[in-house]
C-alpha atoms as a PDB file:
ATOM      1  CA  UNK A   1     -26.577  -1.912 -23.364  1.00  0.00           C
ATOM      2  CA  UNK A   2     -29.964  -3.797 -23.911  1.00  0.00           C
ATOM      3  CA  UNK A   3     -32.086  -4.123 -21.036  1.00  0.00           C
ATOM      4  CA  UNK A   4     -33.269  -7.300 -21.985  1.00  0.00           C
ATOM      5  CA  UNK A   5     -29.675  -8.952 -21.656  1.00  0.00           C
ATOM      6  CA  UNK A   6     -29.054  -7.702 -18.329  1.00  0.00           C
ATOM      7  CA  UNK A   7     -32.318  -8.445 -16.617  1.00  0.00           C
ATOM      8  CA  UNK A   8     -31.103 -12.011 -13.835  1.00  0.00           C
ATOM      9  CA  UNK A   9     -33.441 -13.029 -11.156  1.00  0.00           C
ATOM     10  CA  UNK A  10     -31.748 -12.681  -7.522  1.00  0.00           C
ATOM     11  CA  UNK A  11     -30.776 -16.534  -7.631  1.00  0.00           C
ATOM     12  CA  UNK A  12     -28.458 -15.589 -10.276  1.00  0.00           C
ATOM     13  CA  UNK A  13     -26.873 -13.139  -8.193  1.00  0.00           C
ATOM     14  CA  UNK A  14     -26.511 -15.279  -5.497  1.00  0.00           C
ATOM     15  CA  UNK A  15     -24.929 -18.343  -7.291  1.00  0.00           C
ATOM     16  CA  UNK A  16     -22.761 -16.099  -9.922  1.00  0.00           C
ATOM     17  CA  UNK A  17     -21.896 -12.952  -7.577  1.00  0.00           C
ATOM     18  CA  UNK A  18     -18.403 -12.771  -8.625  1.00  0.00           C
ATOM     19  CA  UNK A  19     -19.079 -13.061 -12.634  1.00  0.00           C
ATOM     20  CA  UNK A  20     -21.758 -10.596 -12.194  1.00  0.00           C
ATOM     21  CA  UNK A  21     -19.132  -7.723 -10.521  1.00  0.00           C
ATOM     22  CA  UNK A  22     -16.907  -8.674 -13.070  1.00  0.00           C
ATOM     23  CA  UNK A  23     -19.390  -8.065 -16.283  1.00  0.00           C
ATOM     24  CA  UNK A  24     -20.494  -5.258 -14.678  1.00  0.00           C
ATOM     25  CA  UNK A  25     -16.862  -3.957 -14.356  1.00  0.00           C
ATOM     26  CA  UNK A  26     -15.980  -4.585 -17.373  1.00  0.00           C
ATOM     27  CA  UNK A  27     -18.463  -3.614 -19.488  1.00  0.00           C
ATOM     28  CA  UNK A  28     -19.211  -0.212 -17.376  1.00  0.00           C
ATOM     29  CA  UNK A  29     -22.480  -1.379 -17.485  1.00  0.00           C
ATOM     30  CA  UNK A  30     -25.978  -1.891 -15.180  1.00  0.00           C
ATOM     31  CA  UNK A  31     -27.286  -5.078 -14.338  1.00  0.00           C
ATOM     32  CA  UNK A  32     -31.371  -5.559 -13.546  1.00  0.00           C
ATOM     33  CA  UNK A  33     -31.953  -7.849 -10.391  1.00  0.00           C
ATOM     34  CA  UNK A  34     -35.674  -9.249 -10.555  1.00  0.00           C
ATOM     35  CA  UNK A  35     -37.449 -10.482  -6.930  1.00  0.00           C
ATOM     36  CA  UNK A  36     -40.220 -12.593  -7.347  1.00  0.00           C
ATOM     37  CA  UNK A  37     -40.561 -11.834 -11.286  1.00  0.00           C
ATOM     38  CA  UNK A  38     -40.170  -7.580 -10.331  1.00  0.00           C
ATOM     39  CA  UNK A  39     -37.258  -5.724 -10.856  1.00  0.00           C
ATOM     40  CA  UNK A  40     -35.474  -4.730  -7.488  1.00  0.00           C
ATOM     41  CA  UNK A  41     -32.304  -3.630  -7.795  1.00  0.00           C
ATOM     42  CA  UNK A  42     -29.894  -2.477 -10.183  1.00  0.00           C
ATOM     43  CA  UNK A  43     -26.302  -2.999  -9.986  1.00  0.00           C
ATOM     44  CA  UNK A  44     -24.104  -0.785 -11.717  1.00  0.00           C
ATOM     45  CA  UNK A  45     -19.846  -0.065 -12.193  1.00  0.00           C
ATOM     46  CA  UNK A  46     -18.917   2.384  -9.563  1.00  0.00           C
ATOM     47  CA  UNK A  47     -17.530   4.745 -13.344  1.00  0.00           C
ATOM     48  CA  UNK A  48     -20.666   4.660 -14.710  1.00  0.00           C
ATOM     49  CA  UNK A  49     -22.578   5.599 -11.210  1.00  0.00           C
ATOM     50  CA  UNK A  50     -19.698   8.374 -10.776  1.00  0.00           C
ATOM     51  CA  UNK A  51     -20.654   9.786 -14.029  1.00  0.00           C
ATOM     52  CA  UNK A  52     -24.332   9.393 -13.363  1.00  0.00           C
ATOM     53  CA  UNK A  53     -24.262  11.613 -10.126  1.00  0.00           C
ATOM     54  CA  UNK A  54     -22.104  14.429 -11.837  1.00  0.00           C
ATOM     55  CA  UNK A  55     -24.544  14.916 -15.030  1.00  0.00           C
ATOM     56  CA  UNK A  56     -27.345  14.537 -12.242  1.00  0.00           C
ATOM     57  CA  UNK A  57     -25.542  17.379 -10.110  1.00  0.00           C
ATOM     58  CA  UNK A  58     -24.901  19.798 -13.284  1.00  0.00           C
ATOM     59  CA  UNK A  59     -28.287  19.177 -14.256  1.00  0.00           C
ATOM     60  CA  UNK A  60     -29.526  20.028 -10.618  1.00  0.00           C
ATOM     61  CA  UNK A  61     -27.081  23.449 -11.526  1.00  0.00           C
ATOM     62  CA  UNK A  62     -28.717  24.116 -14.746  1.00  0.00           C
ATOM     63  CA  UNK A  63     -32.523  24.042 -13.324  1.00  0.00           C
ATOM     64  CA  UNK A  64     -31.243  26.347 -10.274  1.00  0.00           C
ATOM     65  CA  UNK A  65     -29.872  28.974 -13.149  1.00  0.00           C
ATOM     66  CA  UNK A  66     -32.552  28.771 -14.837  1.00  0.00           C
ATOM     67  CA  UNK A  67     -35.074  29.215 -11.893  1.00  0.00           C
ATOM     68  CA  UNK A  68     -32.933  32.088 -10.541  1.00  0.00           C
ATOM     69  CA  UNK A  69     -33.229  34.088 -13.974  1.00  0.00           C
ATOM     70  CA  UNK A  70     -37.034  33.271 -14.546  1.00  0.00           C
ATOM     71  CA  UNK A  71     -36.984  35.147 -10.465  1.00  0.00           C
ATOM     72  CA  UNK A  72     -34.786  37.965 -11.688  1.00  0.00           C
ATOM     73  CA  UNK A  73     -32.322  36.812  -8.987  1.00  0.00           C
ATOM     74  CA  UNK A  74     -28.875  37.634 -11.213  1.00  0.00           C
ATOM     75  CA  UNK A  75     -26.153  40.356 -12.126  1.00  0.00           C
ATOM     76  CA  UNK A  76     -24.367  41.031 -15.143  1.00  0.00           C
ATOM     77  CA  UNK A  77     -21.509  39.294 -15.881  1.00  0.00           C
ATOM     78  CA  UNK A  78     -19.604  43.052 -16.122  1.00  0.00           C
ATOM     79  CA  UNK A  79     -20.924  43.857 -12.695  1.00  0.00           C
ATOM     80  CA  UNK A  80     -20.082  40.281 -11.156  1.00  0.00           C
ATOM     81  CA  UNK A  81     -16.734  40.674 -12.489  1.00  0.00           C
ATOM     82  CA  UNK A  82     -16.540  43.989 -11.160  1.00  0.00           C
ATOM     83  CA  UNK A  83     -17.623  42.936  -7.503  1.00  0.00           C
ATOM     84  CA  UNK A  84     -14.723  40.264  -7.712  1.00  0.00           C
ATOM     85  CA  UNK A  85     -11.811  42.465  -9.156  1.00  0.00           C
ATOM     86  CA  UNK A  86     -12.578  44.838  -6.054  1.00  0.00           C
ATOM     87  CA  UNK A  87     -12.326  41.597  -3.898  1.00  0.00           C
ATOM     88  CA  UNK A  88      -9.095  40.806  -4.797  1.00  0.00           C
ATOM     89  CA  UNK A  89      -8.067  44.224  -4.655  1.00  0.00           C
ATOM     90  CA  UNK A  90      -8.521  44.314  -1.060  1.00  0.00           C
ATOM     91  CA  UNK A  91      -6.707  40.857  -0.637  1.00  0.00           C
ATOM     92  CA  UNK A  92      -3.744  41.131   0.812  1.00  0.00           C
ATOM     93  CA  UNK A  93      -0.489  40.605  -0.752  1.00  0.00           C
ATOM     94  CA  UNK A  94       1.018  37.013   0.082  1.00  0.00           C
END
């Protein structure tokens, strides 16, 4: 999506709120809201937002991995595995 197509002033919000939600919707796209000639707010398809906050969350994963290694704070995978085998060894039966 081009920025440039999607960039209304607030008055067009106002006046065309429903055709807004539904061009968002459909298109699974953002939409730039301006306020006095400065972008304000963006409004955006509750998919695409979803999808936003779980590559932001992984990512969030991925920089805690990689902090704990560069701190020397991890096991081998042989040893982790180990420590959960004897885990569910001591489970009992159901």
């Amino acid at each position: 999506m081009q920025y440039s197509t999607s960039i209304k002033p607030i008055s067009f919000l106002k006046t065309h709120a429903s055709e807004v939600i539904r061009v968002v919707s459909a298109s699974r796209g953002t939409m730039i809201i301006t306020h006095n000639g400065e972008a304000k707010v963006i409004v955006q398809d509750v998919h695409l937002y979803e999808e936003t906050q779980e590559s932001l969350a992984l990512l969030k994963i991925l920089a805690q991995s990689s902090q704990s290694i560069e701190q020397g704070r991890y096991k081998p995978a042989s040893q982790s595995f180990a420590l959960i085998r004897q885990q569910i060894a001591k489970q009992p039966e159901l």
